[in-house]
PDB file of N, CA and C in Angstrom:
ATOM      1  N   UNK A   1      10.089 -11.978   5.365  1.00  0.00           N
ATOM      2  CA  UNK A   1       9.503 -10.770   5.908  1.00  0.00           C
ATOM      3  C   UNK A   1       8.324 -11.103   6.814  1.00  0.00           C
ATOM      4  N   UNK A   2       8.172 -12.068   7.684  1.00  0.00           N
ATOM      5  CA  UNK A   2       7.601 -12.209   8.623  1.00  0.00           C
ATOM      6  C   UNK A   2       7.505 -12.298   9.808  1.00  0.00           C
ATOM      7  N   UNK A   3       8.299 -11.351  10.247  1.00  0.00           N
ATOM      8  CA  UNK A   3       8.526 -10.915  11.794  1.00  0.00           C
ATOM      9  C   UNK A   3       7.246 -10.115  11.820  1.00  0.00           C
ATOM     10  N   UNK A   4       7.371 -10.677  13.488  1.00  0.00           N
ATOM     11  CA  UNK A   4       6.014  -9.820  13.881  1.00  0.00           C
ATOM     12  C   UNK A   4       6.839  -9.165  15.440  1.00  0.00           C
ATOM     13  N   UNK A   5       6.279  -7.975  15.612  1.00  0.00           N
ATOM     14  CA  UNK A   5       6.750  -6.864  16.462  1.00  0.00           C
ATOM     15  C   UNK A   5       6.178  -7.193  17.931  1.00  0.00           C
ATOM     16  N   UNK A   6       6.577  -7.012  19.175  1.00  0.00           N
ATOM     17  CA  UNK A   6       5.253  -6.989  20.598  1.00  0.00           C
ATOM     18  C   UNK A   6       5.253  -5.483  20.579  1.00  0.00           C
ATOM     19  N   UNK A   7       4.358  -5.693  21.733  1.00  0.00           N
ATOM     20  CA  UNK A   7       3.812  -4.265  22.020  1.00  0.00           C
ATOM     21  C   UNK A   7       4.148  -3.173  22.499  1.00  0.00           C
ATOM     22  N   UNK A   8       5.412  -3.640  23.229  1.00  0.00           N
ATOM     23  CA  UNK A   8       6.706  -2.559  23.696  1.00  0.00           C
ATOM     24  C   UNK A   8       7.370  -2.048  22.375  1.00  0.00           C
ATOM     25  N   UNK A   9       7.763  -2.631  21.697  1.00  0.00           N
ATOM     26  CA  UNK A   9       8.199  -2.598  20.133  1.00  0.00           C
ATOM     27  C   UNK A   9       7.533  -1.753  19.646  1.00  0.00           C
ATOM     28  N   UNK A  10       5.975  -1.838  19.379  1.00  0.00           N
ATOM     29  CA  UNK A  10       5.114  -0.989  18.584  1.00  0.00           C
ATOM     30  C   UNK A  10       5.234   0.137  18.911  1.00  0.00           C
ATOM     31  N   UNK A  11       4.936   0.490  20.125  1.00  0.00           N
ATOM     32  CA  UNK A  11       4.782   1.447  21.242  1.00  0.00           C
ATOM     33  C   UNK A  11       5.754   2.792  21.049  1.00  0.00           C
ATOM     34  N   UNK A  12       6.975   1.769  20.727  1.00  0.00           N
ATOM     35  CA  UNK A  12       8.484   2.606  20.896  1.00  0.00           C
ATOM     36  C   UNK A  12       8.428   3.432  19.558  1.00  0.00           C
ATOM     37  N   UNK A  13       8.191   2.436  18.247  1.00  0.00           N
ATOM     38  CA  UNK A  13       7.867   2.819  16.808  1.00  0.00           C
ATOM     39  C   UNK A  13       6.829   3.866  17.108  1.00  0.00           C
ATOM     40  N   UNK A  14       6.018   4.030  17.801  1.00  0.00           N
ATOM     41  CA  UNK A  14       4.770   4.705  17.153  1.00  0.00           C
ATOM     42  C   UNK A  14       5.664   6.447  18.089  1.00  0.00           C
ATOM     43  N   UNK A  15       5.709   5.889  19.320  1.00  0.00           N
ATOM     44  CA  UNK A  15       6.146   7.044  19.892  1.00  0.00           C
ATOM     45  C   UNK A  15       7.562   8.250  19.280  1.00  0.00           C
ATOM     46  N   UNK A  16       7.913   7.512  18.819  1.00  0.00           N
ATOM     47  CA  UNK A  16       9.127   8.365  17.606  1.00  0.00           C
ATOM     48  C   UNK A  16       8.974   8.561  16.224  1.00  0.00           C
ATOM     49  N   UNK A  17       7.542   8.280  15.784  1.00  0.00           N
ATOM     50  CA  UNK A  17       6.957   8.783  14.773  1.00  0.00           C
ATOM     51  C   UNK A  17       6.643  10.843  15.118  1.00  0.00           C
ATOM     52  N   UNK A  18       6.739  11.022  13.962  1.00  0.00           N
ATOM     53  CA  UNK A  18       6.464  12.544  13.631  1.00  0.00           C
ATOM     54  C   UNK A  18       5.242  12.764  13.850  1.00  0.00           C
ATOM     55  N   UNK A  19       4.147  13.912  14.009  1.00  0.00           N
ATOM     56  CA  UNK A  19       3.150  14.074  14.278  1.00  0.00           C
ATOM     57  C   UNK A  19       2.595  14.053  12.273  1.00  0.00           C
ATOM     58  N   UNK A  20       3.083  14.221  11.896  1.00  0.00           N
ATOM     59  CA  UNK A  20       2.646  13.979  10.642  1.00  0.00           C
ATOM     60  C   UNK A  20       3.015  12.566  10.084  1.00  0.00           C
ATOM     61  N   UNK A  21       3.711  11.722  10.877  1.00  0.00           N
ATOM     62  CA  UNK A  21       3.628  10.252  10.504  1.00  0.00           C
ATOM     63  C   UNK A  21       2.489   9.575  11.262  1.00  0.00           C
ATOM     64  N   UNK A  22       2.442   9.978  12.237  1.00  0.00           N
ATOM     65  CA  UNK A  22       1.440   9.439  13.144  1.00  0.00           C
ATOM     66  C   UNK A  22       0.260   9.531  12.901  1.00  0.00           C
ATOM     67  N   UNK A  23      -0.426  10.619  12.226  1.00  0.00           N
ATOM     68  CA  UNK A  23      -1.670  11.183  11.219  1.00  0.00           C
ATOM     69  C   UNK A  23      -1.919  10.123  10.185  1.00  0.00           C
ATOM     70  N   UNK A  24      -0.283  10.187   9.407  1.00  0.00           N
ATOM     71  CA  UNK A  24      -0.624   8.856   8.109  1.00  0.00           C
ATOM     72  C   UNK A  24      -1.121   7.329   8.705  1.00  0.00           C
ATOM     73  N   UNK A  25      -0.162   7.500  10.160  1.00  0.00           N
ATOM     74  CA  UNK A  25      -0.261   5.687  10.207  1.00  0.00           C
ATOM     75  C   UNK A  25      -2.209   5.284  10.714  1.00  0.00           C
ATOM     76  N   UNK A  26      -2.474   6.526  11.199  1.00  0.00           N
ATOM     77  CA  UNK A  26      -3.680   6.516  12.201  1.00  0.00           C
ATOM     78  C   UNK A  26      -4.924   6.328  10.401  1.00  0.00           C
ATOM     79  N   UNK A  27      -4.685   7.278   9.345  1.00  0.00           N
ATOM     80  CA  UNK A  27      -5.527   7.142   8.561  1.00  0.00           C
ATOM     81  C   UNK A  27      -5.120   5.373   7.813  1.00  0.00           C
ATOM     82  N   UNK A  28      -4.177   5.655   7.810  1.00  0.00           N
ATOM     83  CA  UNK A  28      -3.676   3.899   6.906  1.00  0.00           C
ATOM     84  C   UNK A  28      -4.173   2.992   8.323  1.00  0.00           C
ATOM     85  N   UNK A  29      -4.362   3.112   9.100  1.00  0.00           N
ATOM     86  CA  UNK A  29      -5.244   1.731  10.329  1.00  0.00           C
ATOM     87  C   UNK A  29      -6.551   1.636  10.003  1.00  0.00           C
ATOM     88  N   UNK A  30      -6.864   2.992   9.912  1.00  0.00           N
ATOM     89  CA  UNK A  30      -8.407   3.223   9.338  1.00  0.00           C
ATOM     90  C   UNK A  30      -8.948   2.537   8.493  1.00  0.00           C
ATOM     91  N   UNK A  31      -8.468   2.628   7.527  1.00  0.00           N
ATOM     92  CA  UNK A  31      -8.600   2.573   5.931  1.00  0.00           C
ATOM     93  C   UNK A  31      -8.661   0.816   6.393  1.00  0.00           C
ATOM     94  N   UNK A  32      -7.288   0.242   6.920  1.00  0.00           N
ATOM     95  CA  UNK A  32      -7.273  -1.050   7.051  1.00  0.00           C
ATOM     96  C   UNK A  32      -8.432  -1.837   7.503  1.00  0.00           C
ATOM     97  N   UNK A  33      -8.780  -1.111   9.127  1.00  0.00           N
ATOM     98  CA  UNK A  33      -9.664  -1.911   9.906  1.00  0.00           C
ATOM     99  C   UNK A  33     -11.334  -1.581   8.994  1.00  0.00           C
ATOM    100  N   UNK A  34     -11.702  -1.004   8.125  1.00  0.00           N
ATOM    101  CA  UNK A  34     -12.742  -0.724   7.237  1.00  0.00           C
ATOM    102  C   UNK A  34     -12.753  -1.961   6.315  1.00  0.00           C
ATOM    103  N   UNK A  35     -11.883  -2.651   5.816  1.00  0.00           N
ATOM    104  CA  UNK A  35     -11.808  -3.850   5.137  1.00  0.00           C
ATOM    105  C   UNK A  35     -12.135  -5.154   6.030  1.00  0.00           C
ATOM    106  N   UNK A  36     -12.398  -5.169   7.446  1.00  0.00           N
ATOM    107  CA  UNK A  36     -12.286  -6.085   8.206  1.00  0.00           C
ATOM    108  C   UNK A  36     -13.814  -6.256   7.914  1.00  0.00           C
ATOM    109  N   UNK A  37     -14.638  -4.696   7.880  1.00  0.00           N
ATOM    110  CA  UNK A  37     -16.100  -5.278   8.058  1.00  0.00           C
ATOM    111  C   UNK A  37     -17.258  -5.572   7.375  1.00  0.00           C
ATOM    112  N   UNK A  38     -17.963  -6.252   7.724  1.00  0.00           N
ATOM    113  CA  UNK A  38     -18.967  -6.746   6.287  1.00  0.00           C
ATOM    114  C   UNK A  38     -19.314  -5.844   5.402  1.00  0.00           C
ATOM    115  N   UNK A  39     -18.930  -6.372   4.094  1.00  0.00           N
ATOM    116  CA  UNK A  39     -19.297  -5.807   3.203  1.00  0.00           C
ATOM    117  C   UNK A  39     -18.358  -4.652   3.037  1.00  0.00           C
ATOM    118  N   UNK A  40     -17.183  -4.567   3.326  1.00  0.00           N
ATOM    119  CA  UNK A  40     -16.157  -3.803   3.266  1.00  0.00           C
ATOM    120  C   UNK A  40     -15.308  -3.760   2.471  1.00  0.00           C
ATOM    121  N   UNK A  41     -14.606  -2.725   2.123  1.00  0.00           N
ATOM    122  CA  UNK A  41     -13.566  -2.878   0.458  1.00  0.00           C
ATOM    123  C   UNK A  41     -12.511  -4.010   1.099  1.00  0.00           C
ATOM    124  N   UNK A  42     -11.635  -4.201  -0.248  1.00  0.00           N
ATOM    125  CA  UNK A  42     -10.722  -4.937  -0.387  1.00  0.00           C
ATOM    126  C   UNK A  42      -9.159  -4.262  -0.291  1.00  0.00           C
ATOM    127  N   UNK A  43      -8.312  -4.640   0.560  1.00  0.00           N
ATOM    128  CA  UNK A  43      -7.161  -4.007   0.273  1.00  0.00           C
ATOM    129  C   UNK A  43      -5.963  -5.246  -0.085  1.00  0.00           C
ATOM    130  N   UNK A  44      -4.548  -4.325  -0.653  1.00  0.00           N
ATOM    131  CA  UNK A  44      -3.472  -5.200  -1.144  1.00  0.00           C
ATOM    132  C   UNK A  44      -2.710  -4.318  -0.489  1.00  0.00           C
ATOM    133  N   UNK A  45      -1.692  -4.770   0.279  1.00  0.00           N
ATOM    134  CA  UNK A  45      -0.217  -4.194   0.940  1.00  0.00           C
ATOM    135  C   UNK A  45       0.701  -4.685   0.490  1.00  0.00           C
ATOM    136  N   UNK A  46       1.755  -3.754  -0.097  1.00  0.00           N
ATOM    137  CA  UNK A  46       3.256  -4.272  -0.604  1.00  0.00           C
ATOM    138  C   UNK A  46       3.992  -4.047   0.421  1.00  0.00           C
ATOM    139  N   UNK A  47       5.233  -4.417   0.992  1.00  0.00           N
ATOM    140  CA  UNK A  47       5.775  -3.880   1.604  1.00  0.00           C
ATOM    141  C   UNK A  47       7.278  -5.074   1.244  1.00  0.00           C
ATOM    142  N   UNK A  48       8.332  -4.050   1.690  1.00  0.00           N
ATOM    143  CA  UNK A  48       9.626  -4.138   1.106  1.00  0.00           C
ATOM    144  C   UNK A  48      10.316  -3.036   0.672  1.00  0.00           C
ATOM    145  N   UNK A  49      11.723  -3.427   0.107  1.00  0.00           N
ATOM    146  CA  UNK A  49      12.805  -2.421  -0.171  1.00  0.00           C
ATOM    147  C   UNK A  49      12.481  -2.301  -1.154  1.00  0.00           C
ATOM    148  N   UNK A  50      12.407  -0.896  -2.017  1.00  0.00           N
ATOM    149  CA  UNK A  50      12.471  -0.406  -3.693  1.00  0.00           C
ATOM    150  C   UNK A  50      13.741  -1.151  -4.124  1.00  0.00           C
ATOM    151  N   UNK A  51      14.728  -1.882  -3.535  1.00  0.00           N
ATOM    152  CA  UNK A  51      15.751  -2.167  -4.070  1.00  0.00           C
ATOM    153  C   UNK A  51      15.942  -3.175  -4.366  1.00  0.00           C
ATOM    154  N   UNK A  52      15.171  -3.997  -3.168  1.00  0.00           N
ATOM    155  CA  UNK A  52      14.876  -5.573  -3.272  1.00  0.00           C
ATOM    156  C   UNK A  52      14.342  -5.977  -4.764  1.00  0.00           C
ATOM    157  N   UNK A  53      14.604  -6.914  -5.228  1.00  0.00           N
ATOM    158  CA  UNK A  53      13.945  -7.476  -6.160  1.00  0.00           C
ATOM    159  C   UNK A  53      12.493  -8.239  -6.053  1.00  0.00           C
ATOM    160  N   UNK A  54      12.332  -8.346  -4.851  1.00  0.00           N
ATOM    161  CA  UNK A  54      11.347  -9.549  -4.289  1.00  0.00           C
ATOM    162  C   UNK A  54      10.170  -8.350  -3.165  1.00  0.00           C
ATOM    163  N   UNK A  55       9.425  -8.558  -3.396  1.00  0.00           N
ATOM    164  CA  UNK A  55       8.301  -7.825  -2.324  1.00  0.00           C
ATOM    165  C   UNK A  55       7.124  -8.821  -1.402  1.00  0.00           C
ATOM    166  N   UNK A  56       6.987  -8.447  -0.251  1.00  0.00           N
ATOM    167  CA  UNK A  56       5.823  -9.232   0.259  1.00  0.00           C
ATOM    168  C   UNK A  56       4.371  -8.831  -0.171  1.00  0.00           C
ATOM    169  N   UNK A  57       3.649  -9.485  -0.645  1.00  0.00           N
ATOM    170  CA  UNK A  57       2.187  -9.014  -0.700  1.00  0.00           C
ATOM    171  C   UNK A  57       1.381  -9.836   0.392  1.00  0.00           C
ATOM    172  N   UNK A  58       0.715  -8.473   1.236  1.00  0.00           N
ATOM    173  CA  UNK A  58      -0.379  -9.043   2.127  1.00  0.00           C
ATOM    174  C   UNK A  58      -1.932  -8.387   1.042  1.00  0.00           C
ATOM    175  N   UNK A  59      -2.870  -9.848   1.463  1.00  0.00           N
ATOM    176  CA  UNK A  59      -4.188  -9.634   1.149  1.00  0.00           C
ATOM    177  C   UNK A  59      -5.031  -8.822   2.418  1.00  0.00           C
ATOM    178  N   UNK A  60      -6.108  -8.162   2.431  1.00  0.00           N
ATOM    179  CA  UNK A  60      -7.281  -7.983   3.427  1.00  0.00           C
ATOM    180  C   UNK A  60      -8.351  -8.007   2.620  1.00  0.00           C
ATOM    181  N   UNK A  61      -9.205  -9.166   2.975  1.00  0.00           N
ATOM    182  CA  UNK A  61     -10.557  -9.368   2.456  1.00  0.00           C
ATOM    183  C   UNK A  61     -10.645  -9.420   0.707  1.00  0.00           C
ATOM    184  N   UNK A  62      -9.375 -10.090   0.670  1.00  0.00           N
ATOM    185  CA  UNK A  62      -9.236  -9.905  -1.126  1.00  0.00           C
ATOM    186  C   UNK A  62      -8.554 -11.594  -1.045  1.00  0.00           C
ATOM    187  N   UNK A  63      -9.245 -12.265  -1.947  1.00  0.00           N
ATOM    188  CA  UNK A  63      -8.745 -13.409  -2.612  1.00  0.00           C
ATOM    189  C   UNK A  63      -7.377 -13.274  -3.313  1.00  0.00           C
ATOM    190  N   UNK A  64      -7.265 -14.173  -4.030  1.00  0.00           N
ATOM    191  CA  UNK A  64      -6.173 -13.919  -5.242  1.00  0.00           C
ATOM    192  C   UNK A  64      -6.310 -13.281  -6.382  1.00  0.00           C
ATOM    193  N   UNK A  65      -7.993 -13.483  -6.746  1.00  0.00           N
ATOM    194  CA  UNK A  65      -8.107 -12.675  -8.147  1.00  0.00           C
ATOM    195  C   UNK A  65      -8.560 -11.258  -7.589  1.00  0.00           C
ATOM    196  N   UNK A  66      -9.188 -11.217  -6.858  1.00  0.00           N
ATOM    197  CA  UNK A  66      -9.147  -9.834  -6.308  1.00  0.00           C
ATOM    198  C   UNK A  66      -8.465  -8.595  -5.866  1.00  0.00           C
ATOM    199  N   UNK A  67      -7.199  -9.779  -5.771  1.00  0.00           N
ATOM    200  CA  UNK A  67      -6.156  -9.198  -5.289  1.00  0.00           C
ATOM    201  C   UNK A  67      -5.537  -8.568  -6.505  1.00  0.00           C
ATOM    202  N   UNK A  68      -5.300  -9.829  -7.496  1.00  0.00           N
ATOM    203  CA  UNK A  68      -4.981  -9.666  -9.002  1.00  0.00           C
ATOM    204  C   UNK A  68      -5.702  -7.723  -9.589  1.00  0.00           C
ATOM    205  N   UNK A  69      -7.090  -8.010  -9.642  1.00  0.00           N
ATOM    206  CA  UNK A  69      -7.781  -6.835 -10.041  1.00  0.00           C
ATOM    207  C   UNK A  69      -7.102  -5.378  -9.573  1.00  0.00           C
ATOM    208  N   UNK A  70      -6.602  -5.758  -7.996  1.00  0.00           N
ATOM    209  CA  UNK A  70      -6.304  -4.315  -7.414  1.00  0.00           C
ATOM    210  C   UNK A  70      -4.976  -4.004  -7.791  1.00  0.00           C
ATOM    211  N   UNK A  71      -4.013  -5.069  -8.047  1.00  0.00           N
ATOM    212  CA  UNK A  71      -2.952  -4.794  -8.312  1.00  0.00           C
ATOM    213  C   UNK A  71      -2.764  -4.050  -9.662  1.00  0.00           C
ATOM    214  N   UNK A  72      -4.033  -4.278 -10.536  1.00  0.00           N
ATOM    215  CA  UNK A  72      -3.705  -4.328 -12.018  1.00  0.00           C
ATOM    216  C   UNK A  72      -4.121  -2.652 -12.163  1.00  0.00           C
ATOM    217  N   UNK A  73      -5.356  -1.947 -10.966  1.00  0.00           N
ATOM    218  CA  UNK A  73      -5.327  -0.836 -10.798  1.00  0.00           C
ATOM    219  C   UNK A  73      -4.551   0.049 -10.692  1.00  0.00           C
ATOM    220  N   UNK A  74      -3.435  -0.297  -9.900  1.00  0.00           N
ATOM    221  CA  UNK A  74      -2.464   0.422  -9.062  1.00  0.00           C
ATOM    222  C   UNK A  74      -2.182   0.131 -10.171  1.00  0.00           C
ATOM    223  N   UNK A  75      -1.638  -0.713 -10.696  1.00  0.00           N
ATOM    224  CA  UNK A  75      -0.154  -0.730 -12.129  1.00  0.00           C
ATOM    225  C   UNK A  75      -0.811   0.467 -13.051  1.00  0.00           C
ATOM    226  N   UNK A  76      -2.366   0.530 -13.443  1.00  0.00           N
ATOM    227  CA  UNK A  76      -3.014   1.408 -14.036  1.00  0.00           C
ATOM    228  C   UNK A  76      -2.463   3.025 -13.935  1.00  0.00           C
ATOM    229  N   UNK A  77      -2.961   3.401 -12.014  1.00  0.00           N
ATOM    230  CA  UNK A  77      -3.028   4.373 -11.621  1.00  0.00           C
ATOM    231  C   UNK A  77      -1.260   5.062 -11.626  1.00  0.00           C
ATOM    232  N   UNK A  78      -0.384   4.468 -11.301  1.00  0.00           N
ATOM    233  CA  UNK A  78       1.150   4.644 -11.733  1.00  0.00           C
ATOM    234  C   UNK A  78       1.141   4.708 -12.886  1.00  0.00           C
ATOM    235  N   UNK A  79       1.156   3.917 -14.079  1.00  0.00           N
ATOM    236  CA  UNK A  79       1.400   4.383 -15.504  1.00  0.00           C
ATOM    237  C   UNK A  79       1.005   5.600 -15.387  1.00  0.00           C
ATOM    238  N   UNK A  80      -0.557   5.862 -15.358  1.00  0.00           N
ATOM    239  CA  UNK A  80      -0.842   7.456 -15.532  1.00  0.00           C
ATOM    240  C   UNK A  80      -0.155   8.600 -14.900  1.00  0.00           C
ATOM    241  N   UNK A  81      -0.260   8.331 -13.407  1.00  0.00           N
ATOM    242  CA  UNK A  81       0.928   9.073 -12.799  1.00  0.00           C
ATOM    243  C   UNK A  81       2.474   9.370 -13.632  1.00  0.00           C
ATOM    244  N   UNK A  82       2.776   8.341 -14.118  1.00  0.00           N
ATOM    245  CA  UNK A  82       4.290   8.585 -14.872  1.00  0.00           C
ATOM    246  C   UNK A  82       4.150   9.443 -16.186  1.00  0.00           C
ATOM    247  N   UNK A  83       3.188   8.942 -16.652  1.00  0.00           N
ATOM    248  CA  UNK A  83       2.829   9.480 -18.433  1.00  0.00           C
ATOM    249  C   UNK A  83       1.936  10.834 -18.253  1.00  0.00           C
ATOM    250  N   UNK A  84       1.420  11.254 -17.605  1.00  0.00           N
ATOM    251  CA  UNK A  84       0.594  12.488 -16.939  1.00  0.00           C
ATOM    252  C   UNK A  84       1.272  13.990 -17.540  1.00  0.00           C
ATOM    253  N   UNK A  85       2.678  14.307 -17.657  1.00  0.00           N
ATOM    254  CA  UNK A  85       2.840  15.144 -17.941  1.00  0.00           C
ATOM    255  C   UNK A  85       4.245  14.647 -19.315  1.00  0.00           C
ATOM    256  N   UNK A  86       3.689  13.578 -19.642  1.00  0.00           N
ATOM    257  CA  UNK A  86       4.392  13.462 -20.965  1.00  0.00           C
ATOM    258  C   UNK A  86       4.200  13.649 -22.118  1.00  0.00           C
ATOM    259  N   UNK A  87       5.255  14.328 -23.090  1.00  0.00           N
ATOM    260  CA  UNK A  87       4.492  15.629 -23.874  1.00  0.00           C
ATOM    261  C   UNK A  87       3.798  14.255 -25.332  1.00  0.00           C
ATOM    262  N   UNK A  88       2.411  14.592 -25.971  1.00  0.00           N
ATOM    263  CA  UNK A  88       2.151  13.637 -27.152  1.00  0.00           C
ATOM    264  C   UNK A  88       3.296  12.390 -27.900  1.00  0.00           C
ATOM    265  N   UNK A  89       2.609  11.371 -28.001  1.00  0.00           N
ATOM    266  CA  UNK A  89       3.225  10.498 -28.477  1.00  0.00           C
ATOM    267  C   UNK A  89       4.013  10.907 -29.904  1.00  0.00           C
ATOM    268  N   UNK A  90       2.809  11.688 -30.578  1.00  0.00           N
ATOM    269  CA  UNK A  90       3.556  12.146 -31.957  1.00  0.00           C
ATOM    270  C   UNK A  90       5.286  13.039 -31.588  1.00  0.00           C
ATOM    271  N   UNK A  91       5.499  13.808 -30.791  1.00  0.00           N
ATOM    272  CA  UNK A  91       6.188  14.310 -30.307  1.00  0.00           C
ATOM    273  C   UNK A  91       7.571  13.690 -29.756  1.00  0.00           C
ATOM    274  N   UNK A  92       7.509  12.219 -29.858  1.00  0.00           N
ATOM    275  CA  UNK A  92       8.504  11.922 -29.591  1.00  0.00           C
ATOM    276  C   UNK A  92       8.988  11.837 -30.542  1.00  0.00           C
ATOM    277  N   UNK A  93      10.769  11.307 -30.469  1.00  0.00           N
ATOM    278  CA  UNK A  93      12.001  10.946 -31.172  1.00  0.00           C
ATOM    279  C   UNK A  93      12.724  12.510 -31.597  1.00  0.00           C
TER     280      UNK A  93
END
């Protein structure tokens, strides 16, 4: 998964984006180029097929254990998301 796109390429992608994709991609650049600068958060990017077995992880301004930490968030913030409207443990079976 390491192709990289030129700028005619990008161009074409961005221009056949939805005005509501184009909103997301413009806040997700944001968010990105904010990690570039001193003293700036840390981000982790997955990217890949839900189907794939295998995913790429890119770092920004995050080591490995840092990276580790954010991942272990997200695994956090999904559990809750999933279990959020699941009725008491006593309640099962």
């Amino acid at each position: 998964m390491d192709e990289q796109i030129d700028q005619e390429e990008l161009e074409r992608i961005v221009a056949g984006m939805t005005d509501n994709q184009q909103a997301h991609f413009k806040m997700l650049i944001s968010t990105l180029v904010q990690c570039y600068a001193d003293g700036g958060p840390s981000a982790v990017v997955v990217r890949g097929y839900a189907e794939d077995p295998i995913a790429e992880v890119l770092t920004v301004n995050a080591g490995a254990m840092d990276a580790m930490k954010l991942m272990l968030s997200a695994n956090d913030f999904f559990n809750y998301l999933s279990l959020r409207d699941a009725p008491p443990r006593e309640e099962f079976n």
